[in-house]
N, C-alpha and C. Protein backbone atom coordinates (compact mmCIF):
# COMPACT_ATOMS: atom_id res chain seq x y z
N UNK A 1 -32.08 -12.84 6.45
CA UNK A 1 -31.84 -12.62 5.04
C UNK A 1 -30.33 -12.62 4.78
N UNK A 2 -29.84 -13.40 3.66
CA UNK A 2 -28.28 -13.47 3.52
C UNK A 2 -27.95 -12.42 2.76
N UNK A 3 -27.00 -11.44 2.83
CA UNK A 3 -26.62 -10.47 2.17
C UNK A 3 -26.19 -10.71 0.54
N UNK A 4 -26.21 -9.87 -0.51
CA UNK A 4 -25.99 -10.11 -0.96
C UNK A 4 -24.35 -9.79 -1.70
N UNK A 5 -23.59 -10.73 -1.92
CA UNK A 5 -22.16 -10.54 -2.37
C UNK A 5 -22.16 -10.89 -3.34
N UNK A 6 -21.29 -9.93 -4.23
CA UNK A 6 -20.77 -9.92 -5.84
C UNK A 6 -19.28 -9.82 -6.39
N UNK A 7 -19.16 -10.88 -7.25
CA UNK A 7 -18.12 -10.79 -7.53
C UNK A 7 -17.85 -9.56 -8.79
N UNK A 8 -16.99 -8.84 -8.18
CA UNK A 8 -16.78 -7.37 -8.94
C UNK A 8 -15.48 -6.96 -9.84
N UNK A 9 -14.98 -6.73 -10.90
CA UNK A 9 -13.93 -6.13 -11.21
C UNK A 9 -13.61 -4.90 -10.71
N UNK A 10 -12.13 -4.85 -10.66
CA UNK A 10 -11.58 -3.77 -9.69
C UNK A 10 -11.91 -2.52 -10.19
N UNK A 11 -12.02 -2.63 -11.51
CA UNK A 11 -12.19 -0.98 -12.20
C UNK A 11 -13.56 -1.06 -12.39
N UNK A 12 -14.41 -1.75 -11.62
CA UNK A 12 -16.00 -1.34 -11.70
C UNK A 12 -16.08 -0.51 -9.66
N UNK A 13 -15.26 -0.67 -9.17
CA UNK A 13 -15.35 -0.03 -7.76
C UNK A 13 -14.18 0.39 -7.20
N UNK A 14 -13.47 0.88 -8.51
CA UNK A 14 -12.28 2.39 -8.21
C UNK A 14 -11.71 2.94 -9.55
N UNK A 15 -11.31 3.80 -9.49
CA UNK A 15 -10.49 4.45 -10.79
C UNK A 15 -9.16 4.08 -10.31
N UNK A 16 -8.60 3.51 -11.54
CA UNK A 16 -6.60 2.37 -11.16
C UNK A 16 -6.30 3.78 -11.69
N UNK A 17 -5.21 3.87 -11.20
CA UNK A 17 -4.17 5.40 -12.07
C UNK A 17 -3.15 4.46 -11.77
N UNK A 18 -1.90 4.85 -12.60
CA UNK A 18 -0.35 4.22 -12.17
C UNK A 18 0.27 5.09 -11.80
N UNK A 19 1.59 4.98 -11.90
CA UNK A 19 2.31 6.20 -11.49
C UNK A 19 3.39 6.32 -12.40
N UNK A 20 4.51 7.12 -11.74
CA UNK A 20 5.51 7.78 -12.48
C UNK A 20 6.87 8.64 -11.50
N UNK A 21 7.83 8.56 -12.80
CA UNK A 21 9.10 9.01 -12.18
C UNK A 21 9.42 10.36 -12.69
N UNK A 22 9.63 11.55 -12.34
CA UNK A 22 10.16 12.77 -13.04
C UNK A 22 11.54 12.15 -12.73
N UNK A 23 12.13 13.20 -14.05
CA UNK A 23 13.72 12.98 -14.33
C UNK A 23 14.26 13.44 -13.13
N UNK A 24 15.31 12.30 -12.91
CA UNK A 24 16.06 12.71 -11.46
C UNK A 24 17.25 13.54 -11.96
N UNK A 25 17.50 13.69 -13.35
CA UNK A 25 18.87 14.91 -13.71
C UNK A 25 18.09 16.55 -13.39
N UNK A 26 17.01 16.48 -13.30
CA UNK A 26 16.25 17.88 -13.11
C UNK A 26 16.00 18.16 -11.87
N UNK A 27 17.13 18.86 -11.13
CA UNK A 27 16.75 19.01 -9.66
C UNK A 27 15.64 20.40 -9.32
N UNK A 28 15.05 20.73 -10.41
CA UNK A 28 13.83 21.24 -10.20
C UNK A 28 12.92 20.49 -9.56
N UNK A 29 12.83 19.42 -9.85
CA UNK A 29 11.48 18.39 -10.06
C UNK A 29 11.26 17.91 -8.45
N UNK A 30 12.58 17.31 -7.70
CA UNK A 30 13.24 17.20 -6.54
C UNK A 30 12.78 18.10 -5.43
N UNK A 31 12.88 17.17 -4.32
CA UNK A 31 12.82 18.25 -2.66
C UNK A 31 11.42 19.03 -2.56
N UNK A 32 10.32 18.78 -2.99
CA UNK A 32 9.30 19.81 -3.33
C UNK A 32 8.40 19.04 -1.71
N UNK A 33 7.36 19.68 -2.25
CA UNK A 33 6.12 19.48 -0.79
C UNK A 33 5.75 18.33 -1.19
N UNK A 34 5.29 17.83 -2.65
CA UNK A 34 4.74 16.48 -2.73
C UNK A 34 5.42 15.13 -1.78
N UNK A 35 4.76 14.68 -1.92
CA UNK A 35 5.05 13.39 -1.17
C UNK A 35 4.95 11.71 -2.25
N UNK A 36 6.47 11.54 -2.22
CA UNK A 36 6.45 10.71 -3.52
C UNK A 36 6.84 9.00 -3.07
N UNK A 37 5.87 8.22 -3.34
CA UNK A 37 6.21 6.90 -2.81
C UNK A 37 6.90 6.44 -3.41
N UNK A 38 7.98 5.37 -3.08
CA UNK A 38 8.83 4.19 -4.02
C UNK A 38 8.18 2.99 -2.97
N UNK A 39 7.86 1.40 -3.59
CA UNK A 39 7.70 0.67 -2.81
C UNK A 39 8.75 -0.01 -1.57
N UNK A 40 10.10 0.56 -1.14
CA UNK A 40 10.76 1.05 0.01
C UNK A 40 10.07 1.24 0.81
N UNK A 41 8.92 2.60 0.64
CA UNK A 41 8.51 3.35 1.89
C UNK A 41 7.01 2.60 2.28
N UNK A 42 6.34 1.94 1.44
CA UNK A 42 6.02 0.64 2.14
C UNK A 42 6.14 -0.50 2.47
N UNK A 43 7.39 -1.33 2.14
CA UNK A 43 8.16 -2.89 2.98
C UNK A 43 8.81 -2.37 4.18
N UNK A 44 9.68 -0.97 3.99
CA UNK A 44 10.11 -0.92 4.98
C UNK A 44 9.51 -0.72 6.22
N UNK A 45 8.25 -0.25 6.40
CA UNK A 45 7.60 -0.02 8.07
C UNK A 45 6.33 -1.17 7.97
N UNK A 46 6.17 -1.80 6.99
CA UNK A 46 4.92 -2.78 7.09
C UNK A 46 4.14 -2.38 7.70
N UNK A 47 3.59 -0.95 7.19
CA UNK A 47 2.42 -0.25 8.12
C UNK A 47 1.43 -0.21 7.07
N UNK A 48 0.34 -0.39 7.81
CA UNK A 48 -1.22 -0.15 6.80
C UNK A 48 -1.69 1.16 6.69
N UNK A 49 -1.12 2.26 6.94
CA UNK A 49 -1.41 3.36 6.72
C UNK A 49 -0.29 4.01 6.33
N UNK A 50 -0.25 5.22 5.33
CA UNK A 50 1.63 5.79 5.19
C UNK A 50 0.88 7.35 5.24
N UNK A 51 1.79 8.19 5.96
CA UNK A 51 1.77 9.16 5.88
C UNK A 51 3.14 10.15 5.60
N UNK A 52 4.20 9.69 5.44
CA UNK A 52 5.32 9.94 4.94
C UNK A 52 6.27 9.44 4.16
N UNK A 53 6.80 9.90 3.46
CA UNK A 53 7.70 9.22 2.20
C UNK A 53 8.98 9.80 2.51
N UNK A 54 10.32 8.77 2.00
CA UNK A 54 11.89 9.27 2.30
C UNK A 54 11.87 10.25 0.99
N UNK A 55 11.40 10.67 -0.10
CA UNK A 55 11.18 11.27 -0.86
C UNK A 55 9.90 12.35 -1.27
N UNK A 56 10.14 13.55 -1.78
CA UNK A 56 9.51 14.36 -2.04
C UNK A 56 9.48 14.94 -3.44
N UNK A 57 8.64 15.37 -4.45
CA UNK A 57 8.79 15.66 -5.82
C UNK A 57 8.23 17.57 -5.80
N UNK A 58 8.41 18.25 -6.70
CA UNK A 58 8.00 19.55 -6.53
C UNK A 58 6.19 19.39 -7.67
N UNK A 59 5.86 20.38 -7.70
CA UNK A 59 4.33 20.74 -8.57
C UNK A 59 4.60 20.60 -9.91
N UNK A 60 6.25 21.01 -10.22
CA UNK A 60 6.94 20.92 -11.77
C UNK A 60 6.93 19.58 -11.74
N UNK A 61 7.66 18.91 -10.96
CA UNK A 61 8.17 17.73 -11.20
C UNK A 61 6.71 16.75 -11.31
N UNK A 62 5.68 16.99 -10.76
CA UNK A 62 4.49 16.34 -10.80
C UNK A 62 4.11 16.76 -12.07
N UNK A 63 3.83 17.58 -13.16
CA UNK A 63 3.03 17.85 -14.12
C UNK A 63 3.84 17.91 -15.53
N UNK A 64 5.30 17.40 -15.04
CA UNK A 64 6.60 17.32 -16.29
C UNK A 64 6.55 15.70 -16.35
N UNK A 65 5.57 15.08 -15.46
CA UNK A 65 6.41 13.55 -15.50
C UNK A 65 4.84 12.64 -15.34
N UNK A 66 4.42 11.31 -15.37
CA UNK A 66 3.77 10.88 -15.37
C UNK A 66 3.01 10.57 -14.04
N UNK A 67 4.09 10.86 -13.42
CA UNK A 67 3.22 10.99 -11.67
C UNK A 67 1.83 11.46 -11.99
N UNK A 68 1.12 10.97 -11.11
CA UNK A 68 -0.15 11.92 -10.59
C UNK A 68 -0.22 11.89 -8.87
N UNK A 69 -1.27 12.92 -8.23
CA UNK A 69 -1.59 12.63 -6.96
C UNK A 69 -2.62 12.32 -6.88
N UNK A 70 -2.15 11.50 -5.96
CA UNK A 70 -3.61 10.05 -5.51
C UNK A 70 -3.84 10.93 -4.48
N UNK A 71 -5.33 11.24 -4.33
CA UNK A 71 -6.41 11.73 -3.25
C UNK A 71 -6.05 10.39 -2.07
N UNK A 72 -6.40 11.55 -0.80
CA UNK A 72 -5.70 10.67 0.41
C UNK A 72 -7.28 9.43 0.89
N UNK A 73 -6.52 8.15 1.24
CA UNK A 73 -7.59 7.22 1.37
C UNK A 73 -7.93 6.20 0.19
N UNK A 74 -6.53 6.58 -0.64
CA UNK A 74 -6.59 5.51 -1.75
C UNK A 74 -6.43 4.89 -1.40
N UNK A 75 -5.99 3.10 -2.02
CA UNK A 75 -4.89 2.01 -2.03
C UNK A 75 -3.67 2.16 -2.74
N UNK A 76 -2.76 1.97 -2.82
CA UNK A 76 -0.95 2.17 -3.01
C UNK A 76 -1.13 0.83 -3.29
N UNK A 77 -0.70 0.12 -4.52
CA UNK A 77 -0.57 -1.63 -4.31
C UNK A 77 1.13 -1.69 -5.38
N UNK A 78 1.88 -1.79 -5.05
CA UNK A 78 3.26 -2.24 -5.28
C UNK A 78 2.72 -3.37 -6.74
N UNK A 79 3.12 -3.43 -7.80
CA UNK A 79 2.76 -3.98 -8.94
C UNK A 79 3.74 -3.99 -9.54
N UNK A 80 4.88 -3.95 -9.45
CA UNK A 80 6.26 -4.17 -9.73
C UNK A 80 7.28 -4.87 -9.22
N UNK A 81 7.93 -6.05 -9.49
CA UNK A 81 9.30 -6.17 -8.89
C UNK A 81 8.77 -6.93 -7.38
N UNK A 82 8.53 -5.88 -6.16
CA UNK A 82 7.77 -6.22 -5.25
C UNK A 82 6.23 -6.39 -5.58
N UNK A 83 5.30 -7.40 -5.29
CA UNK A 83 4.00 -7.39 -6.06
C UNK A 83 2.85 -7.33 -4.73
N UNK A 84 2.33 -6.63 -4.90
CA UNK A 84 0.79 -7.20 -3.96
C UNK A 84 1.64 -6.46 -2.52
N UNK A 85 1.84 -5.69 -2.07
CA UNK A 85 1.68 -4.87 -1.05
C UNK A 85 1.10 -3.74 -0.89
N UNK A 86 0.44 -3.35 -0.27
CA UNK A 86 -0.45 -2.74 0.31
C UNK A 86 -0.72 -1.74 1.33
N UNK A 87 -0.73 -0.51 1.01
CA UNK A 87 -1.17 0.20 1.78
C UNK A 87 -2.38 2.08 1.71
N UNK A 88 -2.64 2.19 2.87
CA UNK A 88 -3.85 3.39 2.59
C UNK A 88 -2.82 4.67 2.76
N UNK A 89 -3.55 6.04 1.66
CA UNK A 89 -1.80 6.32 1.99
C UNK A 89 -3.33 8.02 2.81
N UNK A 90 -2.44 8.13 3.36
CA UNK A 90 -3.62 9.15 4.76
C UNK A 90 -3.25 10.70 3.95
N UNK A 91 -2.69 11.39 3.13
CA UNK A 91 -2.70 12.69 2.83
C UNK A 91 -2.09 12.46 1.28
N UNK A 92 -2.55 13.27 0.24
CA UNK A 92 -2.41 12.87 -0.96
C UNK A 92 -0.65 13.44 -1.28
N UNK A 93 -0.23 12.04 -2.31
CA UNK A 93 0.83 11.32 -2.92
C UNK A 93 1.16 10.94 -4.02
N UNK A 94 2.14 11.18 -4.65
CA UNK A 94 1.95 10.49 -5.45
C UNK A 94 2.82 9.21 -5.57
N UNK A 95 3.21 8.45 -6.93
CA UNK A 95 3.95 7.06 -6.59
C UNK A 95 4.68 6.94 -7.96
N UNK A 96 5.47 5.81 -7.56
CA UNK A 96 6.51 5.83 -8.77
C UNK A 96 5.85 4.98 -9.74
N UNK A 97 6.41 4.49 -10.48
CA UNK A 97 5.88 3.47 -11.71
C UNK A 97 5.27 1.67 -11.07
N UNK A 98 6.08 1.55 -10.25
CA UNK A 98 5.91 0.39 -9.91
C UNK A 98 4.61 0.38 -8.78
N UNK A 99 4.11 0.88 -8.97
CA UNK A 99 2.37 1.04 -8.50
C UNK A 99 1.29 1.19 -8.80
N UNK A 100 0.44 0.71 -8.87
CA UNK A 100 -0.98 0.51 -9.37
C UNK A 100 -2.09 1.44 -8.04
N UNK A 101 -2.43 2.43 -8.35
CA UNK A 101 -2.64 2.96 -7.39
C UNK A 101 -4.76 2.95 -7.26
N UNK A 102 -5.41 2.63 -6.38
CA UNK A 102 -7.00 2.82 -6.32
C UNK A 102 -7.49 3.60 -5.77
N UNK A 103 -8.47 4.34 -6.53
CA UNK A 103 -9.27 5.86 -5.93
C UNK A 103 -10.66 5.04 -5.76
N UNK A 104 -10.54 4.75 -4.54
CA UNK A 104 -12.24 4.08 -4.52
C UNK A 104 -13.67 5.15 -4.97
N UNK A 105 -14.83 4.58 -5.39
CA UNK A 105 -15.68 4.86 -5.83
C UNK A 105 -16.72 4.49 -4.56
N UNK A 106 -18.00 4.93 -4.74
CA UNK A 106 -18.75 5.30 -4.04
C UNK A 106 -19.59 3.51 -3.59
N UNK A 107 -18.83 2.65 -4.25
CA UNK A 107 -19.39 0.80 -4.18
C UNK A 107 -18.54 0.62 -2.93
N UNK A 108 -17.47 1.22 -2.76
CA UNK A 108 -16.39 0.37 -1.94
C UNK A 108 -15.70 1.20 -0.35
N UNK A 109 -15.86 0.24 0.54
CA UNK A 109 -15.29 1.07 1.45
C UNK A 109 -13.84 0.97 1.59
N UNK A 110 -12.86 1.89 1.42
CA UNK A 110 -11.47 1.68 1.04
C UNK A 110 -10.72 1.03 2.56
N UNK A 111 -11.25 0.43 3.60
CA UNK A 111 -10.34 -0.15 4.35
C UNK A 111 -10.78 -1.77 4.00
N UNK A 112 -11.96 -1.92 3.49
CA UNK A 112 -12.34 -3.44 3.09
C UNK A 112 -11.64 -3.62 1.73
N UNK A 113 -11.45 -2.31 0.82
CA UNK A 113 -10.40 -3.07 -1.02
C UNK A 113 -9.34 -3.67 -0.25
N UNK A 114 -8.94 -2.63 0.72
CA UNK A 114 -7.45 -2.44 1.38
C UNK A 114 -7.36 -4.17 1.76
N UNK A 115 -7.85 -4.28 2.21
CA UNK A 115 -8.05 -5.96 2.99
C UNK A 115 -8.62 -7.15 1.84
N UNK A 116 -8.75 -7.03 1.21
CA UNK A 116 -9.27 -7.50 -0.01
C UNK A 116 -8.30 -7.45 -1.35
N UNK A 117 -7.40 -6.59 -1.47
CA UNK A 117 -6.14 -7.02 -2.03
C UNK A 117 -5.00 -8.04 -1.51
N UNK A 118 -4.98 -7.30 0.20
CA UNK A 118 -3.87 -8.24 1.07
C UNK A 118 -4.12 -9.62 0.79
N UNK A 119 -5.51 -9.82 0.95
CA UNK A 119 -5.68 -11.50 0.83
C UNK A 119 -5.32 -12.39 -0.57
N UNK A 120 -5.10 -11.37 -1.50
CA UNK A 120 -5.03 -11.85 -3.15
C UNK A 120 -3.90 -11.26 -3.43
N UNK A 121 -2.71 -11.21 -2.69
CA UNK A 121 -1.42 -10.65 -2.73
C UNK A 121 -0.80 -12.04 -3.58
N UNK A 122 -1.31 -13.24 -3.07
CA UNK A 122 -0.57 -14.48 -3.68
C UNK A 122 -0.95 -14.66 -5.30
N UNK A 123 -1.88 -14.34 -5.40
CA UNK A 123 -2.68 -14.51 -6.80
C UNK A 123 -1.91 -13.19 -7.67
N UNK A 124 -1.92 -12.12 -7.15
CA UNK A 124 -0.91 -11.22 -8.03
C UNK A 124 0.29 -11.47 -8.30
N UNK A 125 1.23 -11.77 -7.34
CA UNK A 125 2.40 -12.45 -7.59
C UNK A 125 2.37 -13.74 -8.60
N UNK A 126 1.17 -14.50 -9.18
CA UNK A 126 1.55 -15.61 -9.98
C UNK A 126 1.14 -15.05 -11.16
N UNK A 127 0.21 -13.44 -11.02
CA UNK A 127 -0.03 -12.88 -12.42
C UNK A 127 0.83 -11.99 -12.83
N UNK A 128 2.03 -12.23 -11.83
CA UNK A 128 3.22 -11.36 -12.70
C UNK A 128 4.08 -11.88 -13.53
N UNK A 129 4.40 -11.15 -14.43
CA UNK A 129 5.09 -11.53 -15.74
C UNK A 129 6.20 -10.87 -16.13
N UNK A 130 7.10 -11.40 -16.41
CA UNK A 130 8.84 -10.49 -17.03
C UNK A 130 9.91 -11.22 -16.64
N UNK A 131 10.95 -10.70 -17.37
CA UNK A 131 12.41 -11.39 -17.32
C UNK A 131 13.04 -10.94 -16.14
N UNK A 132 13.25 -9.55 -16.52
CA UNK A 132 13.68 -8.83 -15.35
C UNK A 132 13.17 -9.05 -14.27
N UNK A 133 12.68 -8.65 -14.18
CA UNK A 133 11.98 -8.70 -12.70
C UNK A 133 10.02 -8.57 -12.96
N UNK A 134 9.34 -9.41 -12.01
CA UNK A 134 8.31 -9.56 -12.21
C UNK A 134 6.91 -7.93 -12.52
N UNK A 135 5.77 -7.88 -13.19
CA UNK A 135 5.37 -7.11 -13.04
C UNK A 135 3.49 -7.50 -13.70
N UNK A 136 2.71 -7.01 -13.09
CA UNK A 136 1.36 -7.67 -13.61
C UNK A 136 0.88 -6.21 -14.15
N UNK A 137 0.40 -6.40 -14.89
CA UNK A 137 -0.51 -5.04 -16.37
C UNK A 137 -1.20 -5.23 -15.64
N UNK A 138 -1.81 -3.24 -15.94
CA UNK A 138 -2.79 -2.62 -15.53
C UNK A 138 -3.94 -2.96 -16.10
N UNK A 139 -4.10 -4.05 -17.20
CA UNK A 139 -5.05 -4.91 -17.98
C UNK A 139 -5.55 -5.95 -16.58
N UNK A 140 -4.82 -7.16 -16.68
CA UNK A 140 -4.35 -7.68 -15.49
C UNK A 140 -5.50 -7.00 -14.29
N UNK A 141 -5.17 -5.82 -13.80
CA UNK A 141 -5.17 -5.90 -12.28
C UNK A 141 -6.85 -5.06 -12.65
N UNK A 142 -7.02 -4.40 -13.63
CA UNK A 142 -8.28 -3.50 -14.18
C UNK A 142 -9.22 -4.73 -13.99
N UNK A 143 -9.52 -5.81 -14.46
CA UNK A 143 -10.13 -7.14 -14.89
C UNK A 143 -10.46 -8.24 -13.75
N UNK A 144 -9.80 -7.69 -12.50
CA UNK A 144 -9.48 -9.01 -11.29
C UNK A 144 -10.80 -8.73 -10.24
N UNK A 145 -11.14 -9.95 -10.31
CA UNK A 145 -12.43 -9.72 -9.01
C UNK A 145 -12.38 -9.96 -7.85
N UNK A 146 -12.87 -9.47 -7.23
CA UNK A 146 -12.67 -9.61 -5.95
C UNK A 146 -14.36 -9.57 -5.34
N UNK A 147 -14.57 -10.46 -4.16
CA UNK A 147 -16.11 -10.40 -4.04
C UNK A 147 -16.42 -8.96 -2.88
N UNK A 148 -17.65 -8.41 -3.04
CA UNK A 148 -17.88 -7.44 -2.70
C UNK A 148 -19.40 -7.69 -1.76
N UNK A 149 -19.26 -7.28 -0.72
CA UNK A 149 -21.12 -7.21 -0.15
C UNK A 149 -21.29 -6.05 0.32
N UNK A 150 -22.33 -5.90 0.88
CA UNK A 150 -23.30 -4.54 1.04
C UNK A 150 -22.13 -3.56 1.62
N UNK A 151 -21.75 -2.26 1.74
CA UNK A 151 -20.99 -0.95 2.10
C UNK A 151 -21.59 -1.61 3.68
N UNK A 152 -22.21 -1.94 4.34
CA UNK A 152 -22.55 -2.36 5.84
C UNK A 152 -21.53 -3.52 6.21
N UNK A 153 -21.98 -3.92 5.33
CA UNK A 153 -21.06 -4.98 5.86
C UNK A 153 -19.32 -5.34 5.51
N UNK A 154 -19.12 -4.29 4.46
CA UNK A 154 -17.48 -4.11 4.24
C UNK A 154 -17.11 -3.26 5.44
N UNK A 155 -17.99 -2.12 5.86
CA UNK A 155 -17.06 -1.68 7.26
C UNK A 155 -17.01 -2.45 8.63
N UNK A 156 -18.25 -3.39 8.62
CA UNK A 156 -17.87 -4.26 9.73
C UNK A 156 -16.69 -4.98 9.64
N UNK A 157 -16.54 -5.75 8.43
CA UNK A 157 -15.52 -6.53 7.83
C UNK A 157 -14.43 -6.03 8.75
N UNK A 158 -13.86 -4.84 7.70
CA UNK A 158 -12.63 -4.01 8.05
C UNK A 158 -12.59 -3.04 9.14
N UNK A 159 -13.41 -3.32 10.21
CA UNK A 159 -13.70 -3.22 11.84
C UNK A 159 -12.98 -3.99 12.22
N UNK A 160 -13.65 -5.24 12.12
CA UNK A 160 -12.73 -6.70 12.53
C UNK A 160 -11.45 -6.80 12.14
N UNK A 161 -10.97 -6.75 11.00
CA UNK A 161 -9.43 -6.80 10.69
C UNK A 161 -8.50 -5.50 11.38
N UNK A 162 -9.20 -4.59 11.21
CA UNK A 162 -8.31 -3.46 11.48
C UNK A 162 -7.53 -4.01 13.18
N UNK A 163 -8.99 -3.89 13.89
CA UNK A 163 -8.72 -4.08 15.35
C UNK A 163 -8.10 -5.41 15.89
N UNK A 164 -7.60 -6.75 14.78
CA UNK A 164 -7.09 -7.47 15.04
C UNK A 164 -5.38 -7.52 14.54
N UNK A 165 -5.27 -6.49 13.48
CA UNK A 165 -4.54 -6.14 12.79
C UNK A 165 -3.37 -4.76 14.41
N UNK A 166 -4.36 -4.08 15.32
CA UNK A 166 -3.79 -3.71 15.85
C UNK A 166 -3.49 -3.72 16.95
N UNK A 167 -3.94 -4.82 17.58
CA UNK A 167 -3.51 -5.88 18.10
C UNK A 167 -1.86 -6.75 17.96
N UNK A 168 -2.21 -7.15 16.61
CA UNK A 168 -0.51 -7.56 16.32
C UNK A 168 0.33 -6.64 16.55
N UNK A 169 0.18 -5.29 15.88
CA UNK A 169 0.97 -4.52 16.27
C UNK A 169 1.64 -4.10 17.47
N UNK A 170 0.44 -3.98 18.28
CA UNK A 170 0.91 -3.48 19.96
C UNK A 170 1.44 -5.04 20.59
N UNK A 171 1.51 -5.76 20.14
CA UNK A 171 2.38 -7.37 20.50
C UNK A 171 3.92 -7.13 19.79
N UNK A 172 4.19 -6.90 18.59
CA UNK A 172 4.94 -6.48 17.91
C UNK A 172 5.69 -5.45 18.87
N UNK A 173 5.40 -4.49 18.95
CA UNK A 173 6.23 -3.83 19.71
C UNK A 173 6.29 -4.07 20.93
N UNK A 174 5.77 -4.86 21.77
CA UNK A 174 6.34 -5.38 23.47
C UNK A 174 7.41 -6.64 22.57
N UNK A 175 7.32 -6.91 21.54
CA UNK A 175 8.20 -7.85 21.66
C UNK A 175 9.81 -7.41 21.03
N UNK A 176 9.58 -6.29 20.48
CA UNK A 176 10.66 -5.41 19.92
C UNK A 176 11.38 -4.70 21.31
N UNK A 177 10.62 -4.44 22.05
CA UNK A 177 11.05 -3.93 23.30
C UNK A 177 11.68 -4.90 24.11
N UNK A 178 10.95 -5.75 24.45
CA UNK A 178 11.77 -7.12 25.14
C UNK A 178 12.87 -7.53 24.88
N UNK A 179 12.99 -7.81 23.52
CA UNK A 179 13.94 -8.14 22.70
C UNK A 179 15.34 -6.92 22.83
N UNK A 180 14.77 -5.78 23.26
CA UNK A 180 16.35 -4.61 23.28
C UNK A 180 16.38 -4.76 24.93
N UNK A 181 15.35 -5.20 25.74
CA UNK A 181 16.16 -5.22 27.12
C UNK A 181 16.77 -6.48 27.00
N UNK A 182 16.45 -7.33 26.25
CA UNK A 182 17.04 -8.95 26.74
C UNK A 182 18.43 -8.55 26.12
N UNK A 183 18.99 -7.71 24.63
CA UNK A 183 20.29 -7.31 24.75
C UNK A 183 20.77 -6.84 25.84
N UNK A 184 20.35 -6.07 26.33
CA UNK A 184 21.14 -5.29 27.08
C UNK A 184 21.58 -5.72 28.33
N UNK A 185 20.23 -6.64 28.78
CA UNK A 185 20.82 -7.86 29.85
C UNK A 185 22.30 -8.53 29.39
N UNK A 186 21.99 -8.73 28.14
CA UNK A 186 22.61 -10.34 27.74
C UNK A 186 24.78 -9.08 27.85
N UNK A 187 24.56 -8.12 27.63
CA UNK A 187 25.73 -7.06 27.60
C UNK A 187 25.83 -6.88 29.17
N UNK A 188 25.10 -6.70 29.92
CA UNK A 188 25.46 -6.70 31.53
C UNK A 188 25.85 -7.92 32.07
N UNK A 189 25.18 -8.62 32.42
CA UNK A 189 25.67 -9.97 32.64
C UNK A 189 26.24 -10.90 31.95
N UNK A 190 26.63 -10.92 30.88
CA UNK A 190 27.69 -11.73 30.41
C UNK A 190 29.38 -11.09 30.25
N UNK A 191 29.28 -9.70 30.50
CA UNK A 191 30.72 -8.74 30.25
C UNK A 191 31.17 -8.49 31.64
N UNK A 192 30.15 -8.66 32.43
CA UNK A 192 30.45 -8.21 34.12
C UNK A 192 30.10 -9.36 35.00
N UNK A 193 28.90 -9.78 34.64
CA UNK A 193 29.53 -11.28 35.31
C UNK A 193 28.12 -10.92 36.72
């Protein structure tokens, strides 16, 4: 029997929230326990999971400003400026403006959206729009389908990716490693001979 797959809008299998900036002249708002994303703290480690941010906001600064906190096991998707990156964020966060953030619903298994945006990262980037710098509406990204099959078969799915996904990684780093002994060769034997 062939499963059955549907093509779904995003806001029929998560609640989108955006995000927000408290005033940075209010160092109330600042240094607090929250945990506050800018899309920085996901280009910079190109990790599929985040559990820390170079920034932190206080409980004031969350309920004075448009922030909200995203329950942990959302999607984080960069919708600003940087478009279509991606990540699951593991303990709840909140995010700046330039994020479109997904609270999956009970249709979707959040490591298959997770994998299911990455692949339509190109298609967001051509639905971004602006002078300044690019950005796609929460109209836009509310409206976008993506195909969906049985909750069985989205965790097999994102079984398979994950474990090929970490794979690259552990290659990635023997080759980051290699790469600092082959300096350090290349500093011994070429200075000493």
């Amino acid at each position: 029997m062939v499963s059955e797959w549907k093509a779904v809008s995003l806001e029929d299998i998560s609640q989108i929230v955006g995000g927000g900036t408290p005033s940075k002249e209010k160092t109330e708002y600042w240094g607090g326990e929250i945990p506050w994303v800018t899309p920085t703290d996901v280009t910079r480690g190109k990790v599929r999971k985040l559990e820390f941010t170079e920034n932190r906001i206080t409980k004031i600064g969350l309920s004075e400003s448009s922030a909200k906190l995203i329950p942990s096991g959302s999607i984080l998707m960069t919708t600003r400026a940087t478009i279509g990156e991606c990540v699951i964020n593991m303990i709840p966060m909140a995010t700046n403006q330039g994020f479109t953030n997904f609270i999956c619903n009970e249709r979707v298994y959040n490591e298959y959206l997770y994998y299911a945006l990455c692949r339509h990262k190109i298609d967001f980037e051509r639905l971004g729009s602006g002078s300044t710098f690019k950005e796609v509406s929460k109209r836009t990204i509310r409206s976008f389908k993506v195909m969906l099959p049985p909750l069985p078969e989205q965790r097999k799915i994102a079984a398979i990716l994950s474990s090929v996904d970490e794979v690259i990684e552990k290659t990635e780093a023997i080759i980051k490693q290699t790469e600092t002994v082959k300096k350090g060769l290349m500093q011994q034997l070429l200075t000493r001979g």
